[in-house]
PDB file of N, CA and C in Angstrom:
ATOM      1  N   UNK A   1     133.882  45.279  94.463  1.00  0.00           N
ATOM      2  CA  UNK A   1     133.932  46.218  95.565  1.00  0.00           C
ATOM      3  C   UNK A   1     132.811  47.229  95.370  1.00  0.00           C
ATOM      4  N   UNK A   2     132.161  47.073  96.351  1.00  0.00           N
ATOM      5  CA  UNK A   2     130.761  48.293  96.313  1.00  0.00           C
ATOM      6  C   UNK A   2     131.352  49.935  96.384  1.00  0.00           C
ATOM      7  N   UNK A   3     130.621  50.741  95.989  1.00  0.00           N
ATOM      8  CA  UNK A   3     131.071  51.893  96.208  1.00  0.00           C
ATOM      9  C   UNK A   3     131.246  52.577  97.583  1.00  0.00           C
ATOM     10  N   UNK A   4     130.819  51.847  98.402  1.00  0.00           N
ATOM     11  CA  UNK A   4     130.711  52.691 100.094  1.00  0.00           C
ATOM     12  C   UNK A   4     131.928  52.107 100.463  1.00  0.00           C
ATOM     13  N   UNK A   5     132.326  50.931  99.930  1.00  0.00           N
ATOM     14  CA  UNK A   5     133.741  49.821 100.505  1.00  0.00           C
ATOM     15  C   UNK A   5     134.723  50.511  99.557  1.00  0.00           C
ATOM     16  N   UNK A   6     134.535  51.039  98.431  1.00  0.00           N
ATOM     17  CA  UNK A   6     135.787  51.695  97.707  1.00  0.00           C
ATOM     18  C   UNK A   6     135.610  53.430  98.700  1.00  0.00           C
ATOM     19  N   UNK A   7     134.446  54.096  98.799  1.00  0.00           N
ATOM     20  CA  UNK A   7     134.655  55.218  99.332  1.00  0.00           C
ATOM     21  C   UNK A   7     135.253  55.179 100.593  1.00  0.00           C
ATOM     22  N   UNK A   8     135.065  54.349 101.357  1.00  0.00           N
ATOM     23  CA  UNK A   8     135.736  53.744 102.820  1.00  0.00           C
ATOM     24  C   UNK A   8     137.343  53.679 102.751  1.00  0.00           C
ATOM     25  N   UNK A   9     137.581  52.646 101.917  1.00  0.00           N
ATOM     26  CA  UNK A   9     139.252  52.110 101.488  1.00  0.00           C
ATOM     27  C   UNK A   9     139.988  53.471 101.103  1.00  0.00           C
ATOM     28  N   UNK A  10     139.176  54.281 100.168  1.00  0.00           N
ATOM     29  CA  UNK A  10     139.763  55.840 100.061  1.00  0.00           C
ATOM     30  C   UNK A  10     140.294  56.364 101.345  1.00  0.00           C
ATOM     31  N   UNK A  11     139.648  56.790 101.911  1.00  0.00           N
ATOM     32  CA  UNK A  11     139.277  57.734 102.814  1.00  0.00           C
ATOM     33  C   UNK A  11     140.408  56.836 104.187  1.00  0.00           C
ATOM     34  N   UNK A  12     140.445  55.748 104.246  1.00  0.00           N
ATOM     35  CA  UNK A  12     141.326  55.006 105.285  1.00  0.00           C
ATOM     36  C   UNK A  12     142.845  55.501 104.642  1.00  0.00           C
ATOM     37  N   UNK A  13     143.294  55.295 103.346  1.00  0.00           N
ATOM     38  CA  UNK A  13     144.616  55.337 102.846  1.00  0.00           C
ATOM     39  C   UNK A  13     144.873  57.183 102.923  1.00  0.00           C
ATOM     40  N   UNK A  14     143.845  58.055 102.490  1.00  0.00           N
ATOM     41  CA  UNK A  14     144.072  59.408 102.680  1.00  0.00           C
ATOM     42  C   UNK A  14     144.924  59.619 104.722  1.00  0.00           C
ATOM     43  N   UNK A  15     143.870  58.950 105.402  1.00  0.00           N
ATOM     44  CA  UNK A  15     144.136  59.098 106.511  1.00  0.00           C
ATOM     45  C   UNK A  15     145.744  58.559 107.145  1.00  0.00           C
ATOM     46  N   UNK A  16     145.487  57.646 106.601  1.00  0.00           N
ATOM     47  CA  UNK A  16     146.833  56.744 106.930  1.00  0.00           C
ATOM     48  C   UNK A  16     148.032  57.862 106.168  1.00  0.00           C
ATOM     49  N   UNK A  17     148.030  57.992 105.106  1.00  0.00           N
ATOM     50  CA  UNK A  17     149.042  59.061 104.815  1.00  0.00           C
ATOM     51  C   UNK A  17     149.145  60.358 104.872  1.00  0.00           C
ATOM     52  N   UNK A  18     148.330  60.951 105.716  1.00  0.00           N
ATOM     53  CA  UNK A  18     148.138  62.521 105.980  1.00  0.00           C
ATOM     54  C   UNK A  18     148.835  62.340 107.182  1.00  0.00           C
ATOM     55  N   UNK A  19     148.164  61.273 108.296  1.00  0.00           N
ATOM     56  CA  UNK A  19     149.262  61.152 109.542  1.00  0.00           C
ATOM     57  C   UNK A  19     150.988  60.429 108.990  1.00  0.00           C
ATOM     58  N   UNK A  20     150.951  60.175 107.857  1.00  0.00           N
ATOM     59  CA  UNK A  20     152.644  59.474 107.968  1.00  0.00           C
ATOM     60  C   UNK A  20     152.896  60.599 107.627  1.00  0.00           C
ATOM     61  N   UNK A  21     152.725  61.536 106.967  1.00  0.00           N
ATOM     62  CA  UNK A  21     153.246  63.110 106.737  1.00  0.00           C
ATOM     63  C   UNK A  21     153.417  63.819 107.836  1.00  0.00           C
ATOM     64  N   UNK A  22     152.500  63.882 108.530  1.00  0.00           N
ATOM     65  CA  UNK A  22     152.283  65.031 109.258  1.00  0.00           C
ATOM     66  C   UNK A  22     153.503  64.328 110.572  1.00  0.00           C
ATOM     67  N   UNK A  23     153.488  62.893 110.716  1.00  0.00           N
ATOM     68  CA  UNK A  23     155.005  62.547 111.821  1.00  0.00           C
ATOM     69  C   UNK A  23     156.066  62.921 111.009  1.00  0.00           C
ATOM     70  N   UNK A  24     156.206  62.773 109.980  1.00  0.00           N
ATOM     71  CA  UNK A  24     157.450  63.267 108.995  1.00  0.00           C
ATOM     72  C   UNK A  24     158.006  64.270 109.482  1.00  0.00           C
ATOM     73  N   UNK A  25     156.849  65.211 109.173  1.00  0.00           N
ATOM     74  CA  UNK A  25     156.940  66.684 109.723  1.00  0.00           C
ATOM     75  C   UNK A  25     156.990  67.538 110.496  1.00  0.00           C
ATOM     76  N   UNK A  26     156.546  66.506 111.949  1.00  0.00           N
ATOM     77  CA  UNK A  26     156.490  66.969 112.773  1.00  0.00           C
ATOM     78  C   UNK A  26     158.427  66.366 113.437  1.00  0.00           C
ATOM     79  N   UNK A  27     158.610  65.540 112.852  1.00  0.00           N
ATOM     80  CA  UNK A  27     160.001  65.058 113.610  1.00  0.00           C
ATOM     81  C   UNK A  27     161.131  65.920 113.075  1.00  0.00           C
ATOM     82  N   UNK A  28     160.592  67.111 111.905  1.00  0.00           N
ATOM     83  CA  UNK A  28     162.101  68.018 111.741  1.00  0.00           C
ATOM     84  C   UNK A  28     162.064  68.891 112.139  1.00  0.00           C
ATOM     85  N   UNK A  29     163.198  69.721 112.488  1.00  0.00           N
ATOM     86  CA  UNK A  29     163.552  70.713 113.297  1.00  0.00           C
ATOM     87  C   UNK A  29     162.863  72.112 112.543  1.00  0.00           C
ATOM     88  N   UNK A  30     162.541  73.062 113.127  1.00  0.00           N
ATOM     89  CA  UNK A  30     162.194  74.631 112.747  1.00  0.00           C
ATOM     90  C   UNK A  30     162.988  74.973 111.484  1.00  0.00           C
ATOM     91  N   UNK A  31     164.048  74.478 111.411  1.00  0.00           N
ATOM     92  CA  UNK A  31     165.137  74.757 110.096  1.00  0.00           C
ATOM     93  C   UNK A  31     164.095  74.284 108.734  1.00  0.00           C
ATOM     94  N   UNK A  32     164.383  72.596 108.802  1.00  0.00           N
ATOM     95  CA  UNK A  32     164.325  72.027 108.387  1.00  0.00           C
ATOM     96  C   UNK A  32     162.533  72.005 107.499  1.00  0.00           C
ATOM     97  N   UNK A  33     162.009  72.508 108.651  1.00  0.00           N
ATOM     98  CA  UNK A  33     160.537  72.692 107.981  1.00  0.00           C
ATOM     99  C   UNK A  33     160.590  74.092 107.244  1.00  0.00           C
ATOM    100  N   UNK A  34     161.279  74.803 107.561  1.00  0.00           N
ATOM    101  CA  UNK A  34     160.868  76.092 106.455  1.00  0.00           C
ATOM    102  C   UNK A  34     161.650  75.328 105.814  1.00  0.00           C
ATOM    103  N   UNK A  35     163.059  75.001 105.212  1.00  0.00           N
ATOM    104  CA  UNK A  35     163.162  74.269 103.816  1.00  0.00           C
ATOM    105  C   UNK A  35     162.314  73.856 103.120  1.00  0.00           C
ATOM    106  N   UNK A  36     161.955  72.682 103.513  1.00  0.00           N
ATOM    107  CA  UNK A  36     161.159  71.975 102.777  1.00  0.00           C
ATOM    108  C   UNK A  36     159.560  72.765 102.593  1.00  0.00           C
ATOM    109  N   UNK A  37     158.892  73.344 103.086  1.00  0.00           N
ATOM    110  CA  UNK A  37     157.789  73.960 102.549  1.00  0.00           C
ATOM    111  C   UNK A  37     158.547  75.136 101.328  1.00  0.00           C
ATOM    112  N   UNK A  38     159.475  75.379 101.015  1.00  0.00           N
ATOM    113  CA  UNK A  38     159.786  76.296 100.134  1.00  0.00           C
ATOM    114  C   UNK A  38     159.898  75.985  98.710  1.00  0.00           C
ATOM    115  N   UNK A  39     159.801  74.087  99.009  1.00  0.00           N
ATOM    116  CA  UNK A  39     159.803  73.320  97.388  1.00  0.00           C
ATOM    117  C   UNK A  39     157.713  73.453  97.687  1.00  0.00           C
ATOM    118  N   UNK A  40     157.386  74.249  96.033  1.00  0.00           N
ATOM    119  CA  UNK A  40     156.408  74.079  95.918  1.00  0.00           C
ATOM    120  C   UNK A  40     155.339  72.637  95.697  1.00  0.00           C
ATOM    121  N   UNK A  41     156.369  71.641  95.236  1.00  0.00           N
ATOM    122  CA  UNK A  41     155.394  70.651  94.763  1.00  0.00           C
ATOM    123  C   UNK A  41     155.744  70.254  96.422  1.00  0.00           C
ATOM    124  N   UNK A  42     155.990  70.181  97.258  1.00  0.00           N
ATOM    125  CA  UNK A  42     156.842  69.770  98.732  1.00  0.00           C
ATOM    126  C   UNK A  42     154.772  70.468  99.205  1.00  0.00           C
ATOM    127  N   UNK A  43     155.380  71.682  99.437  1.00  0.00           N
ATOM    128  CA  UNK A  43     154.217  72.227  99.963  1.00  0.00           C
ATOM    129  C   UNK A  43     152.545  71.412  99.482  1.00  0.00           C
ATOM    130  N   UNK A  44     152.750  71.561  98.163  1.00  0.00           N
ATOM    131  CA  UNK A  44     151.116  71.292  97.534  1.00  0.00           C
ATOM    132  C   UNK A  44     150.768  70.089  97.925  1.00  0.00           C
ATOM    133  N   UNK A  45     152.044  68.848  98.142  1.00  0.00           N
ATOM    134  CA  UNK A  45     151.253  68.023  98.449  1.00  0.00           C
ATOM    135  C   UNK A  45     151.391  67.778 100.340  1.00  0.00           C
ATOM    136  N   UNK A  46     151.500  68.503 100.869  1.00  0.00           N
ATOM    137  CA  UNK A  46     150.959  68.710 102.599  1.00  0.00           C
ATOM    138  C   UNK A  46     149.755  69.371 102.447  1.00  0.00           C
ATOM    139  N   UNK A  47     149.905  70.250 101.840  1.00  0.00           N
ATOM    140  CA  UNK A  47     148.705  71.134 101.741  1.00  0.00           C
ATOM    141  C   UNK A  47     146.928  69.913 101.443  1.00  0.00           C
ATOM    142  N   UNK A  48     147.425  69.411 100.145  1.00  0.00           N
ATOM    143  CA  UNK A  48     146.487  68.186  99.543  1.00  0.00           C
ATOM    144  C   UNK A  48     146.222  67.303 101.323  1.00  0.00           C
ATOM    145  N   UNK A  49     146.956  66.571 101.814  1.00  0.00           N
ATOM    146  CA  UNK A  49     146.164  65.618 102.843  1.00  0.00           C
ATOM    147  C   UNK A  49     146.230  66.406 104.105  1.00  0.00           C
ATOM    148  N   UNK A  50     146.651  67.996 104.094  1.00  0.00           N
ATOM    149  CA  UNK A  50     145.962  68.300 105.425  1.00  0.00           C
ATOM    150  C   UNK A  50     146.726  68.312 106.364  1.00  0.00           C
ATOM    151  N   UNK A  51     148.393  68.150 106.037  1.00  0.00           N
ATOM    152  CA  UNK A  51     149.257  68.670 106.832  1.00  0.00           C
ATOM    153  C   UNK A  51     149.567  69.653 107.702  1.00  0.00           C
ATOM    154  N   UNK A  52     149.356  69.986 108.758  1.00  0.00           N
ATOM    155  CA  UNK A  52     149.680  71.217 109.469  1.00  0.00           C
ATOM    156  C   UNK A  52     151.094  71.935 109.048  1.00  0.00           C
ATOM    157  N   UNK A  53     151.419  72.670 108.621  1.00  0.00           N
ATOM    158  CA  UNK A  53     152.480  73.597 108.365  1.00  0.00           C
ATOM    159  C   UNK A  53     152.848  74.924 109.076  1.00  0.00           C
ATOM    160  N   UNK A  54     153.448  75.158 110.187  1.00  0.00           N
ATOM    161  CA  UNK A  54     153.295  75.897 110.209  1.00  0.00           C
ATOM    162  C   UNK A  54     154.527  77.115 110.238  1.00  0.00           C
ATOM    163  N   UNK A  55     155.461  76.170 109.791  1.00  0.00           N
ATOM    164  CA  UNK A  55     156.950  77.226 109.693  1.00  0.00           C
ATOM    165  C   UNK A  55     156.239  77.472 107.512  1.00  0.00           C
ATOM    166  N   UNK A  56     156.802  78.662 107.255  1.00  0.00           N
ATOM    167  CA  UNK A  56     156.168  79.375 105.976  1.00  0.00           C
ATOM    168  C   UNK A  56     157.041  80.131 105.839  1.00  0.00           C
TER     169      UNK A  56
END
């Protein structure tokens, strides 16, 4: 695997799982999202692929 086909394959799986997060997140209620941003490792990794958050 060349490096532009491994930097590519990266960058597809980041994407692919920043949007399965971000439907995650977007399908719970106002409650439910301030919970869960209140677990720090919860937060750090939305934060990491770019999750919109915006109950805090």
């Amino acid at each position: 695997m060349t490096k532009e086909k491994l930097a590519s394959a990266v960058d597809a799986a980041k994407t692919e799982t920043r949007d399965a997060l971000q439907t995650m997140y977007d399908a719970m209620n106002n409650g439910q999202q301030k919970q869960i941003v209140k677990n720090e490792a919860v937060k750090a990794l939305l934060n990491r692929y770019g999750v919109q958050c915006d109950a805090q």
